[in-house]
C-alpha atoms as a PDB file:
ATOM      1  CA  UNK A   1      -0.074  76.840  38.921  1.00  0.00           C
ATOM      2  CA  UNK A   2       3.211  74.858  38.336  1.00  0.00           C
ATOM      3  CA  UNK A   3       1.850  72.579  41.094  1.00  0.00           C
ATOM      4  CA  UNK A   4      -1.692  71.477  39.001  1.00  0.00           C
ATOM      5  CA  UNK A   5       0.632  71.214  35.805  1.00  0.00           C
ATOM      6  CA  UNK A   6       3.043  68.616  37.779  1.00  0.00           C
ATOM      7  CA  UNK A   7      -0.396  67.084  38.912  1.00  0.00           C
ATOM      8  CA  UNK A   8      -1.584  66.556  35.453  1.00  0.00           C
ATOM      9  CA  UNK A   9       1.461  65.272  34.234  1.00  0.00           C
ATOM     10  CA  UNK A  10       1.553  62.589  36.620  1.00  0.00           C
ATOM     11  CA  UNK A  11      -1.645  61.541  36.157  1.00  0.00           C
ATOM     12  CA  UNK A  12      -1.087  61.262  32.180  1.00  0.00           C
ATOM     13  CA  UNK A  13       1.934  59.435  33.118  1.00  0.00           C
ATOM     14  CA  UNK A  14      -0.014  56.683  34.939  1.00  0.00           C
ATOM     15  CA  UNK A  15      -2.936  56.805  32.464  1.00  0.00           C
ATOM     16  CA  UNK A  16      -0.443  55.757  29.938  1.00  0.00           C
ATOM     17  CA  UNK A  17       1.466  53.165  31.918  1.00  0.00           C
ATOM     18  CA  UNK A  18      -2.313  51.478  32.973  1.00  0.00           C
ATOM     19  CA  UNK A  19      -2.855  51.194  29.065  1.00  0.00           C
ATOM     20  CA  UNK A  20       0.939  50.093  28.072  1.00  0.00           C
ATOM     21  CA  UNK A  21       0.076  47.419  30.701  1.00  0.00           C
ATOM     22  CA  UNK A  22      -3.229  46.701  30.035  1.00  0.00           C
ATOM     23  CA  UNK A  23      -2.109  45.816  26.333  1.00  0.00           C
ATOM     24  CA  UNK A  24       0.638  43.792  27.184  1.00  0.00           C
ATOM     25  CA  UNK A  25      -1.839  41.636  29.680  1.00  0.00           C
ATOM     26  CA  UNK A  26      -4.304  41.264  26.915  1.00  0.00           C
ATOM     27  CA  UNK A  27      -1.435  40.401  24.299  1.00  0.00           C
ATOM     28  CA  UNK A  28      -0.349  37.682  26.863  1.00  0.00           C
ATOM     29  CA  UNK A  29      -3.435  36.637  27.299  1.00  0.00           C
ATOM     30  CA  UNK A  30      -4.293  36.050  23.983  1.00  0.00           C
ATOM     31  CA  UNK A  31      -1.222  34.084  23.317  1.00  0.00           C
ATOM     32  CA  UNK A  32      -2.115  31.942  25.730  1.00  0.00           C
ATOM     33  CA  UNK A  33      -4.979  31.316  24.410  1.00  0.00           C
ATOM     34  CA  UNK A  34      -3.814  30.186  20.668  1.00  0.00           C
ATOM     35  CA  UNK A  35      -1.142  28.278  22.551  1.00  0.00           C
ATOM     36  CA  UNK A  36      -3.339  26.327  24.352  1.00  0.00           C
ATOM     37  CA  UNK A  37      -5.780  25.684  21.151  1.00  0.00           C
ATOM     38  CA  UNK A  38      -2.891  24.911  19.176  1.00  0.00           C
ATOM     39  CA  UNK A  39      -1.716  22.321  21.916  1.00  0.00           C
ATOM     40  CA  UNK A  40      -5.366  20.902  22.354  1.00  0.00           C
ATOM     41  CA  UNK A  41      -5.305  20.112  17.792  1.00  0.00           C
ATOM     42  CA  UNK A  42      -2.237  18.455  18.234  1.00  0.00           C
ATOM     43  CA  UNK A  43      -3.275  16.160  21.100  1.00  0.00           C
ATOM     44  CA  UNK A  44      -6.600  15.445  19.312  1.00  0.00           C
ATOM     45  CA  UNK A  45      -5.016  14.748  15.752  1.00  0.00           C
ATOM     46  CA  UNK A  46      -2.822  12.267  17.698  1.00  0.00           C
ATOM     47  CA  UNK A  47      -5.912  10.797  18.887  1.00  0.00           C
ATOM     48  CA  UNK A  48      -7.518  10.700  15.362  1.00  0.00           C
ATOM     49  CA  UNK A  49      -4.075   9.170  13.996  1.00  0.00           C
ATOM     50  CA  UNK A  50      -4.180   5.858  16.862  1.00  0.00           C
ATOM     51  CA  UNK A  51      -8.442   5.925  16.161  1.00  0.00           C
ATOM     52  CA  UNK A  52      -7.193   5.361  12.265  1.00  0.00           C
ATOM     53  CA  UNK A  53      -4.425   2.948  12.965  1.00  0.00           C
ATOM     54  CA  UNK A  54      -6.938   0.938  15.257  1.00  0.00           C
ATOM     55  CA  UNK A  55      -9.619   1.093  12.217  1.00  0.00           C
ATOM     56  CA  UNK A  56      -7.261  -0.439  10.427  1.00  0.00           C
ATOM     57  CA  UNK A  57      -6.312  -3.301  12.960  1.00  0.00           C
ATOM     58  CA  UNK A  58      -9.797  -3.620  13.626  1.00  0.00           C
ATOM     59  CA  UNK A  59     -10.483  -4.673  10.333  1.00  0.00           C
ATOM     60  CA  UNK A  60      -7.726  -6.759   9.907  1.00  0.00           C
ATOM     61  CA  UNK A  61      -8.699  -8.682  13.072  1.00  0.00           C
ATOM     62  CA  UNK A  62     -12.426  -8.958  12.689  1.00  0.00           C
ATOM     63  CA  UNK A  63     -13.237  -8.386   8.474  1.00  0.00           C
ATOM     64  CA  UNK A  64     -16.040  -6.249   9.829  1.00  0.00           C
ATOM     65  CA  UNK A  65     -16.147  -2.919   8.157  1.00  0.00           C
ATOM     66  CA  UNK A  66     -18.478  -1.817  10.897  1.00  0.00           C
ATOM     67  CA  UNK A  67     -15.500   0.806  12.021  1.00  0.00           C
ATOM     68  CA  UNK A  68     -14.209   1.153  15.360  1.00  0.00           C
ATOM     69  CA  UNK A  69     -15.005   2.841  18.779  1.00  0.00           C
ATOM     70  CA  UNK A  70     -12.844   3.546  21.467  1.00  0.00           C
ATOM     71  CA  UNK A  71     -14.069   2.180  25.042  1.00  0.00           C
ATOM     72  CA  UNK A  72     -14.818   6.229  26.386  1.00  0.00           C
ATOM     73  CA  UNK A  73     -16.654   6.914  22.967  1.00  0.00           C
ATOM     74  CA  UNK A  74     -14.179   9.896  22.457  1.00  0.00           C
ATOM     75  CA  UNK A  75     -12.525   8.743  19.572  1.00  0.00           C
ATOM     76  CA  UNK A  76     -13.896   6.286  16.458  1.00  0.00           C
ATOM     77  CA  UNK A  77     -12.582   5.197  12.849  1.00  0.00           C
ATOM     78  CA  UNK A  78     -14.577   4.410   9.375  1.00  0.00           C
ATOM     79  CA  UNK A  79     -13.047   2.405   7.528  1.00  0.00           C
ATOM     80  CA  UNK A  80     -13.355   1.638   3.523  1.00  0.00           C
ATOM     81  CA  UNK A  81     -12.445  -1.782   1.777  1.00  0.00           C
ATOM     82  CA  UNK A  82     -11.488  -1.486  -2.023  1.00  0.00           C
ATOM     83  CA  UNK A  83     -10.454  -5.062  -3.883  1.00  0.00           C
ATOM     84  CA  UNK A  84      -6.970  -4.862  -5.967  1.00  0.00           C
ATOM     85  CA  UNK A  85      -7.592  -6.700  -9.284  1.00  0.00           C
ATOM     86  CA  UNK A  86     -10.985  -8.195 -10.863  1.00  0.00           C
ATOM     87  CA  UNK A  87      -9.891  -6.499 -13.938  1.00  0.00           C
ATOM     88  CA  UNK A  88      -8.236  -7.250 -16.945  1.00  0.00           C
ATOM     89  CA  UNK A  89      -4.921  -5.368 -16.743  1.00  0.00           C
ATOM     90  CA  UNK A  90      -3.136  -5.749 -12.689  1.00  0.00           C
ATOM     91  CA  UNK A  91      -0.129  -4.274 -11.789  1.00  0.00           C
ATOM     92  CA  UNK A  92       2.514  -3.656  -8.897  1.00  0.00           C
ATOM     93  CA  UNK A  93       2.014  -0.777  -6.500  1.00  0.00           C
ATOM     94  CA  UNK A  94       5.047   1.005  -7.881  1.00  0.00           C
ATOM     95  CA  UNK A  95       8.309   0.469  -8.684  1.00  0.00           C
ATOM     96  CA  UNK A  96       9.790  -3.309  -7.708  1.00  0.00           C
ATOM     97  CA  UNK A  97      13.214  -3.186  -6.820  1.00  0.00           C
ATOM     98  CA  UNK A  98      15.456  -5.350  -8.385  1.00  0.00           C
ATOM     99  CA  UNK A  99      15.895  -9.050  -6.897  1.00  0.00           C
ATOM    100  CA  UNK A 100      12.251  -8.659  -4.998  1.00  0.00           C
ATOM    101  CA  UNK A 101       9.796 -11.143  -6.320  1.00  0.00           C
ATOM    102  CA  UNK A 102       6.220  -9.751  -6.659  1.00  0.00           C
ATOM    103  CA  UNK A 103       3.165 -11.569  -6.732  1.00  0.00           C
ATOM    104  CA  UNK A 104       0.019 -12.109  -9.074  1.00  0.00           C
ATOM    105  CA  UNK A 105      -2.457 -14.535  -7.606  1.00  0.00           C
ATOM    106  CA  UNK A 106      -4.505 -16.632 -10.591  1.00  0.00           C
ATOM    107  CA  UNK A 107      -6.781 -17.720  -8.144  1.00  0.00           C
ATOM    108  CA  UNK A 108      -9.132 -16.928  -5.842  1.00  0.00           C
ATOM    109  CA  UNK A 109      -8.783 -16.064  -1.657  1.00  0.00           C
ATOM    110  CA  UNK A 110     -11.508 -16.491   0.606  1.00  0.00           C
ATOM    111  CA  UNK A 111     -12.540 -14.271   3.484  1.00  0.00           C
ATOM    112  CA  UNK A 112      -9.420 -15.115   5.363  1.00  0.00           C
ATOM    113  CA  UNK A 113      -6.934 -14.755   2.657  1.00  0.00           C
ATOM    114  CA  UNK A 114      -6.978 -18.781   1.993  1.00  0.00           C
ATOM    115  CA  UNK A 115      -6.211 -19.918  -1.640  1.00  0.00           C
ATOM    116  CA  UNK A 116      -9.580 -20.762  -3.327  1.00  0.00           C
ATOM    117  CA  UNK A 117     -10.442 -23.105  -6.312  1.00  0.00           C
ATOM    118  CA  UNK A 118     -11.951 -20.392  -8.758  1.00  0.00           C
ATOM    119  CA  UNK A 119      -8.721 -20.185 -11.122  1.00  0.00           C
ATOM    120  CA  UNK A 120      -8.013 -17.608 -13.571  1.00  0.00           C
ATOM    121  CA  UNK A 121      -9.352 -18.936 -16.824  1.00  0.00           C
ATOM    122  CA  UNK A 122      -6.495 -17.336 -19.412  1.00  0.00           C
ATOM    123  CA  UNK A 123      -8.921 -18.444 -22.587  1.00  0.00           C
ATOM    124  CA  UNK A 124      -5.720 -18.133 -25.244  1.00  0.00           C
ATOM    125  CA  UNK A 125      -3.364 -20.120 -22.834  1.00  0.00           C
ATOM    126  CA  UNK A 126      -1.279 -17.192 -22.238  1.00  0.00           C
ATOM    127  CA  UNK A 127      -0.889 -13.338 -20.645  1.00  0.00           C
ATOM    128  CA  UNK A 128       1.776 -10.845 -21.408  1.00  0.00           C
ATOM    129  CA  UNK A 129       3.904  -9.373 -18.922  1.00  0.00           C
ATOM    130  CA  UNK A 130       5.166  -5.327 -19.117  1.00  0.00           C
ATOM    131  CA  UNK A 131       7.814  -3.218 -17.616  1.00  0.00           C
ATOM    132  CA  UNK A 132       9.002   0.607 -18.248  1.00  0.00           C
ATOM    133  CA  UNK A 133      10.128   1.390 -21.704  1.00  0.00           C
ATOM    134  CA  UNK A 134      13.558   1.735 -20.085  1.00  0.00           C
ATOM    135  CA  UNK A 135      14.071  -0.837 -18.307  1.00  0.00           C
ATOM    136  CA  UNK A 136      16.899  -2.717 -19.778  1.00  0.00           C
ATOM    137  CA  UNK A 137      17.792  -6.016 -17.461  1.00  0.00           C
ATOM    138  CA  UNK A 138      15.654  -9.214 -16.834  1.00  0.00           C
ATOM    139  CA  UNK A 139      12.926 -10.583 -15.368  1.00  0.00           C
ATOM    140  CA  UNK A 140      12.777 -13.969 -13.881  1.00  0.00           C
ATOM    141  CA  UNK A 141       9.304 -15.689 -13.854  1.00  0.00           C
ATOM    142  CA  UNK A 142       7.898 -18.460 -11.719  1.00  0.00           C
ATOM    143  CA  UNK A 143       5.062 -19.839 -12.560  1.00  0.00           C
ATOM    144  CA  UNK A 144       2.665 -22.099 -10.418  1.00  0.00           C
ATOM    145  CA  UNK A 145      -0.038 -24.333 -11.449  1.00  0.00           C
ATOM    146  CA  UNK A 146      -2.194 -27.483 -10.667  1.00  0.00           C
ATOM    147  CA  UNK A 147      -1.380 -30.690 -13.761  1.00  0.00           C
ATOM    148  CA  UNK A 148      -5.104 -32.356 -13.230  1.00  0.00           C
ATOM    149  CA  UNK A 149      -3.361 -34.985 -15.727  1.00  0.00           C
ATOM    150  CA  UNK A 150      -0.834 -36.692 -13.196  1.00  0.00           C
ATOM    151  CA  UNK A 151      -2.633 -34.449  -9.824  1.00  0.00           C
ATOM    152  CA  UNK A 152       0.876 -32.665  -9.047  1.00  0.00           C
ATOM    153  CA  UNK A 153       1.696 -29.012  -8.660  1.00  0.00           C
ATOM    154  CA  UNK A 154       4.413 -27.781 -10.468  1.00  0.00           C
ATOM    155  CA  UNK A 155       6.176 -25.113 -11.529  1.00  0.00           C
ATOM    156  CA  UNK A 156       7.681 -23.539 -14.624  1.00  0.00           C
ATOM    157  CA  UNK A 157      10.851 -21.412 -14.545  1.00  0.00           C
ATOM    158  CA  UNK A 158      11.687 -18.837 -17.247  1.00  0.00           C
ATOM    159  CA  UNK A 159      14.298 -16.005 -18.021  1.00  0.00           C
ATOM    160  CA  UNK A 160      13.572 -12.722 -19.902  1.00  0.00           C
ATOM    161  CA  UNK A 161      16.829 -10.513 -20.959  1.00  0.00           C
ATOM    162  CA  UNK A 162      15.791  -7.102 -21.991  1.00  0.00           C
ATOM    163  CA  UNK A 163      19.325  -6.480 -22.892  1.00  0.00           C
ATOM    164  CA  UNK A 164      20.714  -9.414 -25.413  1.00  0.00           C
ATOM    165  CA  UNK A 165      24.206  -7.508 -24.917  1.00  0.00           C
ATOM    166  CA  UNK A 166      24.116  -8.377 -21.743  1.00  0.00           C
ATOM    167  CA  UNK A 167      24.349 -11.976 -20.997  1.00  0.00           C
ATOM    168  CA  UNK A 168      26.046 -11.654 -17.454  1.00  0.00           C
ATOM    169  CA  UNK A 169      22.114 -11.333 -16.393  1.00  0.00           C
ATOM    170  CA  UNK A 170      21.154 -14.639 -16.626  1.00  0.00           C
ATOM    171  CA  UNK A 171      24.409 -16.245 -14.965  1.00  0.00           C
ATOM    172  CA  UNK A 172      23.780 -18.981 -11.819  1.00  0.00           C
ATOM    173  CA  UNK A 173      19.958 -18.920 -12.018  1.00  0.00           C
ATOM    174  CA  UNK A 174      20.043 -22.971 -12.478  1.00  0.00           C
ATOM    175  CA  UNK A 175      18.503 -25.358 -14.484  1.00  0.00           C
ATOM    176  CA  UNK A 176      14.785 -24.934 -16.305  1.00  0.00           C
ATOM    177  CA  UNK A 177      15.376 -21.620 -17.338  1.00  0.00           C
ATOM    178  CA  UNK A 178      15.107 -20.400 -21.062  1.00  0.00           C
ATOM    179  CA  UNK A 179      16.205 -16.962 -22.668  1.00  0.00           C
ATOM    180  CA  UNK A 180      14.151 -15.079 -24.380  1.00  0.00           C
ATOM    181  CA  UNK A 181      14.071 -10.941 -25.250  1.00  0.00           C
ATOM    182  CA  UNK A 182      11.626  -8.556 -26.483  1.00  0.00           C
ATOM    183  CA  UNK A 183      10.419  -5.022 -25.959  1.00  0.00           C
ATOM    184  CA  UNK A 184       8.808  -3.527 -23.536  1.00  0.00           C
ATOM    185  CA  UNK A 185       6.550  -6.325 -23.296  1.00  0.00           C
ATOM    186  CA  UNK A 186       6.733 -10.015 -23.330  1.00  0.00           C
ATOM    187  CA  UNK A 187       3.832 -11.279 -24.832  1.00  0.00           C
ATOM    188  CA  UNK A 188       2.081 -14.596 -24.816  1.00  0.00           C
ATOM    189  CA  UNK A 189       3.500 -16.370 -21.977  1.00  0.00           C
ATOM    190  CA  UNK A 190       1.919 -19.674 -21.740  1.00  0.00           C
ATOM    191  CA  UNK A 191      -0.307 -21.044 -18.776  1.00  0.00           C
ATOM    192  CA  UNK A 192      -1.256 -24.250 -18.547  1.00  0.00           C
ATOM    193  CA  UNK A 193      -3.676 -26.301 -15.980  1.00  0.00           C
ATOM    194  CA  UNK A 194      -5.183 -24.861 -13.003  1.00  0.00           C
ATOM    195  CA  UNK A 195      -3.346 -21.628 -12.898  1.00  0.00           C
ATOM    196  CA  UNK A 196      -2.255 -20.823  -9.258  1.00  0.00           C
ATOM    197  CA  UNK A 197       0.500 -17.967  -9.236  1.00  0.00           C
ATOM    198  CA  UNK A 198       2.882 -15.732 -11.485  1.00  0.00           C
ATOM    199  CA  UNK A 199       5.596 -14.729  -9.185  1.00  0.00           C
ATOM    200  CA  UNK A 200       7.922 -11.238 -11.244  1.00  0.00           C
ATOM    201  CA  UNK A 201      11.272 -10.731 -10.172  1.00  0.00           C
ATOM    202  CA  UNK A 202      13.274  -8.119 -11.708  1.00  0.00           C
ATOM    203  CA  UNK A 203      17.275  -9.031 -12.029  1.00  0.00           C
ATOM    204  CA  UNK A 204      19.281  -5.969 -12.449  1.00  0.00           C
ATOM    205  CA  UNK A 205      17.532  -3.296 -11.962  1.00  0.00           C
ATOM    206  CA  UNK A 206      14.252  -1.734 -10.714  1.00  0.00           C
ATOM    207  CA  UNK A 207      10.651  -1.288 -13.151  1.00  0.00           C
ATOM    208  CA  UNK A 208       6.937  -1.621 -12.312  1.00  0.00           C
ATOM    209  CA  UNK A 209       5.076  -4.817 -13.704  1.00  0.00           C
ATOM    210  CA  UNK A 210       1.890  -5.060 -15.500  1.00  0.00           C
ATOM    211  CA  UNK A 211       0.629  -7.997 -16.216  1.00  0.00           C
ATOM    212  CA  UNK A 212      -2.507  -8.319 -18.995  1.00  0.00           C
ATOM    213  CA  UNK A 213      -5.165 -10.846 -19.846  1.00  0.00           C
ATOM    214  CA  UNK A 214      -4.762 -12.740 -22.933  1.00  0.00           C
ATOM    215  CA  UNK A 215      -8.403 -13.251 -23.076  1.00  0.00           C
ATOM    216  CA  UNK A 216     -11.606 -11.577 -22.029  1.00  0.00           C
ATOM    217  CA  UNK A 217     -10.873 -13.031 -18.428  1.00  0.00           C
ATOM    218  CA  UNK A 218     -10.405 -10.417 -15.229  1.00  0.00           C
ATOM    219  CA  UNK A 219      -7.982 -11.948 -12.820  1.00  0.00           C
ATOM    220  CA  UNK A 220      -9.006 -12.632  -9.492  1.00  0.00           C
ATOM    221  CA  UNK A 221      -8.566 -10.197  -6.532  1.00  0.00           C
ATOM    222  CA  UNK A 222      -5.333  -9.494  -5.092  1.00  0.00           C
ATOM    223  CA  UNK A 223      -5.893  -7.899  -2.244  1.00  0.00           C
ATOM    224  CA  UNK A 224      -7.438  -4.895  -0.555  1.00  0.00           C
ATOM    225  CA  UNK A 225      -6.740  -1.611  -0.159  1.00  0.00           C
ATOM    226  CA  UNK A 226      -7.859  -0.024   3.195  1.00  0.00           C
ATOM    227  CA  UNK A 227      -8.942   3.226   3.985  1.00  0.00           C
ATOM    228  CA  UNK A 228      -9.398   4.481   8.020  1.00  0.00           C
ATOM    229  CA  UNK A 229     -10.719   7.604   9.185  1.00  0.00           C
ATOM    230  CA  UNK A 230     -10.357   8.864  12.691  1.00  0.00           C
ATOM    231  CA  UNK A 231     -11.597  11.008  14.365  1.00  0.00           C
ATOM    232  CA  UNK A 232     -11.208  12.540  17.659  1.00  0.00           C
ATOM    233  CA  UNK A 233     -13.210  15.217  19.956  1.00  0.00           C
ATOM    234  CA  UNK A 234     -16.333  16.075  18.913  1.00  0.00           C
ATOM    235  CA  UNK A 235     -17.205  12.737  16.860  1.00  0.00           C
ATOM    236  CA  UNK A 236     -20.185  13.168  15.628  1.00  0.00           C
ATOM    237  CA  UNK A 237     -19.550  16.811  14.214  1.00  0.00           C
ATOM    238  CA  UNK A 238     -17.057  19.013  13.537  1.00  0.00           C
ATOM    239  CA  UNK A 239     -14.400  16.176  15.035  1.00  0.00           C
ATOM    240  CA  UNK A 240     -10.094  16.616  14.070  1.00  0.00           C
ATOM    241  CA  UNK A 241      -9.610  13.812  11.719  1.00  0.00           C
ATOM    242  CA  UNK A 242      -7.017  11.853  10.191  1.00  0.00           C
ATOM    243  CA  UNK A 243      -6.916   9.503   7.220  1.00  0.00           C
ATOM    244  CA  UNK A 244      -4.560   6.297   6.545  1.00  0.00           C
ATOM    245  CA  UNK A 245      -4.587   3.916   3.973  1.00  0.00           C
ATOM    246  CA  UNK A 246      -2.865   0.880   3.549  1.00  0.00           C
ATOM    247  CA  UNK A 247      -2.190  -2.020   0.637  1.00  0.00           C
ATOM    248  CA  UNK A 248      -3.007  -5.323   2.101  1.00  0.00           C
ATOM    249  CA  UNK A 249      -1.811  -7.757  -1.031  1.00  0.00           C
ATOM    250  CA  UNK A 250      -2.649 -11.747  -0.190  1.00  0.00           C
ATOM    251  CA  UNK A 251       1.456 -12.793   0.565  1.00  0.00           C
ATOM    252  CA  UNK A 252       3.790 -14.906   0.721  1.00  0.00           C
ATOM    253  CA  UNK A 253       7.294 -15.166   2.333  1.00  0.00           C
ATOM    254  CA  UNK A 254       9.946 -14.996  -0.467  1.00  0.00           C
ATOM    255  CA  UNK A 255      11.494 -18.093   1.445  1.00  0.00           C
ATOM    256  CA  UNK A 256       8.771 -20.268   1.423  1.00  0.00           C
ATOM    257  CA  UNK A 257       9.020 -19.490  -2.546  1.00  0.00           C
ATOM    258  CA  UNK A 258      12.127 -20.490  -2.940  1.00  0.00           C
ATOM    259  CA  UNK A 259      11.608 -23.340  -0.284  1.00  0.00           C
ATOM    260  CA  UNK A 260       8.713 -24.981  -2.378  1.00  0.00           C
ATOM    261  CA  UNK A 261       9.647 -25.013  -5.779  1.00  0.00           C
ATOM    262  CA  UNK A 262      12.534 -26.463  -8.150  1.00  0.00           C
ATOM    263  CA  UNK A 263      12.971 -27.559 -11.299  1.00  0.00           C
ATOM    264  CA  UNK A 264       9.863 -28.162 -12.934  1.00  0.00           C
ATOM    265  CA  UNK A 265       7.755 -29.824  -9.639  1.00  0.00           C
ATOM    266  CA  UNK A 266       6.672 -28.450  -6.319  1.00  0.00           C
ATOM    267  CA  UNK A 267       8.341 -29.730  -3.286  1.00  0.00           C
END
């Protein structure tokens, strides 16, 4: 009797090991699994991140908004062009930091980012130019134009102090510069010619820059702003995916600007 109940003991015993085990294996198992899944999404969002960086150098290389394919069809981009400006109000992409000169193109670029001849026609001779209500230094504006009268380009140089008690601001900026304060705003500053270029550069401190049309007049394009999708796996459904986009503003080096111009003419 004893000898069955020892029996039957045992063989509960191993029942109950087999399970413990058997649920252990399957946890394992399972684990593996989600680790390996997890480990497959990051390798194919890394894909769809280079796909969307080579979108975006695609473009840049070619114009063609086509998109892009890898060579082994596993991975591909879309990409999106938007145009910065054509309106009648353009503006930085944020804040400008302080001695950083930012550009506003009054004329045209052609498919290759080449200045055009379709200039920005200002209609009342002038645009204002806006910071943040608080910004309390100075501005320091350059701007470039064609004189059809004697065929030269030139340039005028002018000073804006946001903060009259504060005339340390405007120290060492050299000759052809003027003085002049106002709010938030200064309004009506004069173009003349064929306008080419307002070049903003904030003394002091740090403030985003609008600038607005004095007339009915949209300014020209500035730029693009491109957009990338890629995608990796599965591309044609149900692919990982990653999106980039990038500001692509028509340049130029800030020491070519200060190369080219000087007081009053272009060198």
């Amino acid at each position: 009797m004893n000898s069955k109940k020892e029996k039957g003991q045992v063989v509960l015993i191993v029942l109950l090991i087999s399970t413990l085990l058997l649920t252990l294996g399957l946890s394992a198992s399972r684990q593996t699994t989600v680790e390996t899944k997890i480990s497959t999404d990051e390798e194919l969002l890394k894909q769809a991140f280079d796909a969307a960086e080579s979108g975006i150098d695609y473009y840049l290389g070619t114009s063609s908004t086509i998109g892009y394919s890898s060579p082994d069809l596993k991975t591909k981009a879309d990409v999106t062009v938007t145009n910065i400006g054509e309106n009648q109000t353009i503006g930085s992409d944020g804040l400008v930091l302080t001695d950083t000169p930012f550009l506003f193109w009054l004329v045209n670029h052609d498919v290759g980012g080449n200045v055009g001849n379709a200039y920005y026609s200002a209609g009342s001779g002038s645009v204002d130019i806006c910071v943040d209500s608080n910004f309390g230094k100075s501005l320091k504006v350059d701007y470039f134009y064609y004189d059809e009268t004697d065929e030269n380009y030139k340039v005028n140089h002018s000073e804006y102090n946001f903060d009259s008690n504060n005339n340390d601001l405007i120290k060492n900026l050299g000759d052809g510069y003027k003085l002049t304060s106002s709010g938030g705003c200064i309004s009506s500053v004069a173009l003349t010619g064929d306008s080419l270029l307002l070049v903003v550069t904030p003394i002091g401190g740090q403030t985003k820059i609008t600038v607005k049309s004095g007339s009915s007049s949209k300014f020209p394009i500035q730029g693009q702003e491109i957009t990338s999708v890629g995608k990796a796996g599965n591309v044609s459904a149900n692919a990982v995916s990653t999106r980039i986009s990038v500001i692509n503003r028509y340049d130029m080096p800030a020491f070519m600007l200060e190369a080219v111009s000087s007081s009053g003419g272009i060198n």
